[in-house]
N, C-alpha and C. Protein backbone atom coordinates (compact mmCIF):
# COMPACT_ATOMS: atom_id res chain seq x y z
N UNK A 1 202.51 113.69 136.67
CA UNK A 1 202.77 112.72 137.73
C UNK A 1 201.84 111.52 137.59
N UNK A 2 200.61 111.70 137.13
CA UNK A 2 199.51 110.64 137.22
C UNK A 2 199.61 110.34 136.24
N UNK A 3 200.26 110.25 134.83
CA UNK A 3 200.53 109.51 133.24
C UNK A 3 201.61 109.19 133.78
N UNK A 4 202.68 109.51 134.54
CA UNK A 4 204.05 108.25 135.18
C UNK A 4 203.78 107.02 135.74
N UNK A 5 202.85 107.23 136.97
CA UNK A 5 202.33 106.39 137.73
C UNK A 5 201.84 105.28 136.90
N UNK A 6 200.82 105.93 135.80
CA UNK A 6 199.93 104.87 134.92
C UNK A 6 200.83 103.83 134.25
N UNK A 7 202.08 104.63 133.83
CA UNK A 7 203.10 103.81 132.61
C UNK A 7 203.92 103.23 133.93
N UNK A 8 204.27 103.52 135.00
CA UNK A 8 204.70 102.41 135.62
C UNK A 8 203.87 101.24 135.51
N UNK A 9 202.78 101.30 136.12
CA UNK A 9 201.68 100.43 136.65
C UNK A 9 201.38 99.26 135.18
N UNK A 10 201.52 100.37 134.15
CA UNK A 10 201.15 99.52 133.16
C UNK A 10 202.61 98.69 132.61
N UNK A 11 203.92 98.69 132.64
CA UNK A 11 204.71 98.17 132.77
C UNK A 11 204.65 97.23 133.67
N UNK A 12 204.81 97.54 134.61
CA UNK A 12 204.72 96.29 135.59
C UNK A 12 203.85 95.02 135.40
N UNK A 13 202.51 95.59 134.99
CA UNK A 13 201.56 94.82 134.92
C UNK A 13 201.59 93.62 133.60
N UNK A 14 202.16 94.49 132.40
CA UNK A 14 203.15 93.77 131.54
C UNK A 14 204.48 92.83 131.57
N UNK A 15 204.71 93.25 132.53
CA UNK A 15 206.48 92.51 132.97
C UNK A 15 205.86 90.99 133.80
N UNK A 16 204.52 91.32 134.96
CA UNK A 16 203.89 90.52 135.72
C UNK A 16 203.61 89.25 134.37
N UNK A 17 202.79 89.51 133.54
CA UNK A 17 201.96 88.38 132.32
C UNK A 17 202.78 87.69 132.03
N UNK A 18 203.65 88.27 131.71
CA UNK A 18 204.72 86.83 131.15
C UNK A 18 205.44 85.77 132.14
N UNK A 19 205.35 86.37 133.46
CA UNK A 19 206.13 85.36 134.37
C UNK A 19 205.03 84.63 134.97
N UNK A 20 203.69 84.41 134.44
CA UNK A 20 202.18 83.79 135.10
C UNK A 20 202.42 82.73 134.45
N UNK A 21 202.53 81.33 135.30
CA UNK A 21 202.68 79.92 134.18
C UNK A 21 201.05 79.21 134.30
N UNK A 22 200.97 78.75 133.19
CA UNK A 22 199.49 78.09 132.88
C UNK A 22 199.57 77.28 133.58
N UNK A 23 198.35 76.76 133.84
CA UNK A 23 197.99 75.29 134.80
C UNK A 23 198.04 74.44 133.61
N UNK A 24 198.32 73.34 134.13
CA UNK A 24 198.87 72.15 133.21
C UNK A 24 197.71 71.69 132.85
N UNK A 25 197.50 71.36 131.30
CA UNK A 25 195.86 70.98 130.74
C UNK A 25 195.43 69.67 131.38
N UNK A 26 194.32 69.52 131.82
CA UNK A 26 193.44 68.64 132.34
C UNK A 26 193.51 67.38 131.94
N UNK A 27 193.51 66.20 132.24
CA UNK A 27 193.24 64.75 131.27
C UNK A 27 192.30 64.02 131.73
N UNK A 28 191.17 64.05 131.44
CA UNK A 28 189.92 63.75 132.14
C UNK A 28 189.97 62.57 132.70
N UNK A 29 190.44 61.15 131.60
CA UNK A 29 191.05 59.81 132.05
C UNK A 29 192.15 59.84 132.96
N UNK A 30 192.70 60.80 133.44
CA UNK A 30 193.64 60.70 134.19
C UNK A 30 193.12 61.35 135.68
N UNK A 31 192.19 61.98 135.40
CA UNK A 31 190.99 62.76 136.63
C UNK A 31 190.53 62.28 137.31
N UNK A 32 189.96 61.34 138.20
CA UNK A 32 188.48 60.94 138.52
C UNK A 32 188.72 61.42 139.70
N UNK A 33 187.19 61.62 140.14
CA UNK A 33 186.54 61.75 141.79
C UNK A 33 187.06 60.56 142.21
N UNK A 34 187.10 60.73 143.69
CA UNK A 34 186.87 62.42 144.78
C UNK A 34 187.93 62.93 144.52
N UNK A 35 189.18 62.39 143.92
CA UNK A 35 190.74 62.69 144.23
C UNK A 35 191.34 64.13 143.32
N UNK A 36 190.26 63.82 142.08
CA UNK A 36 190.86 65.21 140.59
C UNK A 36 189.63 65.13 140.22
N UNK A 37 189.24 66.16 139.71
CA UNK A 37 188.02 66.80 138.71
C UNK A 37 188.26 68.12 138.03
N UNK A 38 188.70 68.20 136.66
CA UNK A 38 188.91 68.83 135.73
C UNK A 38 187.49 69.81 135.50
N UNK A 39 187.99 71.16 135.18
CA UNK A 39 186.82 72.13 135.18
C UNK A 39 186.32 72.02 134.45
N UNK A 40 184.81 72.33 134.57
CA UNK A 40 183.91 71.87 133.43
C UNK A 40 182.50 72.28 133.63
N UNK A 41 181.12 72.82 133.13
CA UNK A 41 180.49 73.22 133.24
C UNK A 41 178.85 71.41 133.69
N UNK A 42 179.85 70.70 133.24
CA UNK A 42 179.00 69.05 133.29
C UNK A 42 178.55 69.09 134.53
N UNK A 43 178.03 68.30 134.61
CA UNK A 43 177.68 67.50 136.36
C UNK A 43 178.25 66.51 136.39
N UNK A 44 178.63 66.26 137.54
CA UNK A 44 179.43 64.97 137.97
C UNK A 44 178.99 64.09 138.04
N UNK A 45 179.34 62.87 137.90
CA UNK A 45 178.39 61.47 138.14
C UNK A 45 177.44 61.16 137.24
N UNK A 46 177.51 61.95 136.27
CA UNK A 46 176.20 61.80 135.18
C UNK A 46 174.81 61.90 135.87
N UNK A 47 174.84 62.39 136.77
CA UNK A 47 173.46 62.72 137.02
C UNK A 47 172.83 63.95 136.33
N UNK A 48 171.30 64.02 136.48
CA UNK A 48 170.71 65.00 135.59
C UNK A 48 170.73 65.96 136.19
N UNK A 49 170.10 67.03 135.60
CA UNK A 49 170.13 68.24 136.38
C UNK A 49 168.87 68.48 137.56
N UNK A 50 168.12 68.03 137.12
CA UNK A 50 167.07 68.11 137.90
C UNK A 50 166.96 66.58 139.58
N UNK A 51 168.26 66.11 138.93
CA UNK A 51 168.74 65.02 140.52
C UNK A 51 169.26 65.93 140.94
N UNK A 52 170.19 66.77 140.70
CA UNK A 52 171.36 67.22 141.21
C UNK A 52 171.24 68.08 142.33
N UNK A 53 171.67 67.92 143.75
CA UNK A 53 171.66 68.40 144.77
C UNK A 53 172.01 69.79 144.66
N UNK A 54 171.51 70.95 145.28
CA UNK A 54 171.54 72.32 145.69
C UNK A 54 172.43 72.23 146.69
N UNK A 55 173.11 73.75 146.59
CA UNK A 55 173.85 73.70 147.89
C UNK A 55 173.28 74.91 148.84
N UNK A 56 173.16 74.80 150.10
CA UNK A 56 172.19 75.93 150.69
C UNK A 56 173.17 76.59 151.66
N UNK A 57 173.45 77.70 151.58
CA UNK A 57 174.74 78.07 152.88
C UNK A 57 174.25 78.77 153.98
N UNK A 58 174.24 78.59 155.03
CA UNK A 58 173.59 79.06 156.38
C UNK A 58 174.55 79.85 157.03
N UNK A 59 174.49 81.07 157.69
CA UNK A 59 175.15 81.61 158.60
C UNK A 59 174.54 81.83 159.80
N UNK A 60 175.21 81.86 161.00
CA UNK A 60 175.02 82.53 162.19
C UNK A 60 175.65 83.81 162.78
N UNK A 61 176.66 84.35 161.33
CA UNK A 61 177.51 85.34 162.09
C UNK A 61 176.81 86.28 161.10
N UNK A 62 177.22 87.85 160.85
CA UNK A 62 176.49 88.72 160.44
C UNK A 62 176.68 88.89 159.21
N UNK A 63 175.68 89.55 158.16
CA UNK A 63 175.77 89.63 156.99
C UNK A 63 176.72 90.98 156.60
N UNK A 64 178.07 90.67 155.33
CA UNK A 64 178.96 91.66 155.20
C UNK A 64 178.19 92.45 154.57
N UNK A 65 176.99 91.94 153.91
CA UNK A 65 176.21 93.20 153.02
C UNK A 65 176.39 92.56 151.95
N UNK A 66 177.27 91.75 151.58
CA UNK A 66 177.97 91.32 149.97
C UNK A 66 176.85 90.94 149.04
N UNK A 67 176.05 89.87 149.85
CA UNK A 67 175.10 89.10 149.50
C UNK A 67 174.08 89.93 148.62
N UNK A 68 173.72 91.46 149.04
CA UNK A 68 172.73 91.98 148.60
C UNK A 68 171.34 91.91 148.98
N UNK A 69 171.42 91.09 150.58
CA UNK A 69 170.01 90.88 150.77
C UNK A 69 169.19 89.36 150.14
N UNK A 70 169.77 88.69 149.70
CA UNK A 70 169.73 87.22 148.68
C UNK A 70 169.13 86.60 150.01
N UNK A 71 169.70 86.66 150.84
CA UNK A 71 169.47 85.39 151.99
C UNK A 71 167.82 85.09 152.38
N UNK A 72 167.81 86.53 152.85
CA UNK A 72 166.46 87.14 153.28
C UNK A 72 165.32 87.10 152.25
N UNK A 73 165.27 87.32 151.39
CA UNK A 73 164.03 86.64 150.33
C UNK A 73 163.85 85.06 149.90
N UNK A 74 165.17 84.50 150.83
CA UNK A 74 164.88 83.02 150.45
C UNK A 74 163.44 82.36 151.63
């Protein structure tokens, strides 16, 4: 019963890949901020890394746990 299940699952999951359409490739000249920004590991604006603003996220509602405790040693 549980090697059926699997070869369904794994069929399906096969039948799923082929109907997934790619995102249409990026054109950087055709991109700009604020409106499009193409993925990329760069910084924006050509700024350096050491300009480059942090982002700090604050809550007031309760921690799901997800975090691992991260917040609290900051």
């Amino acid at each position: 019963m549980k090697l059926q299940a699997l070869c369904i699952l794994l069929f399906a999951a096969f039948a799923a890949a082929d109907e997934l359409v790619l995102a249409e490739t990026c054109v950087e000249e055709e991109c700009e901020l604020p409106d499009c920004r193409c993925s990329s590991t760069n910084i924006p604006g050509g700024l350096a890394a050491r300009d480059t603003p942090q982002i700090v996220i604050r809550s007031e509602k309760a921690d799901s746990g997800l975090s691992g405790g991260l917040h609290e040693s900051v």
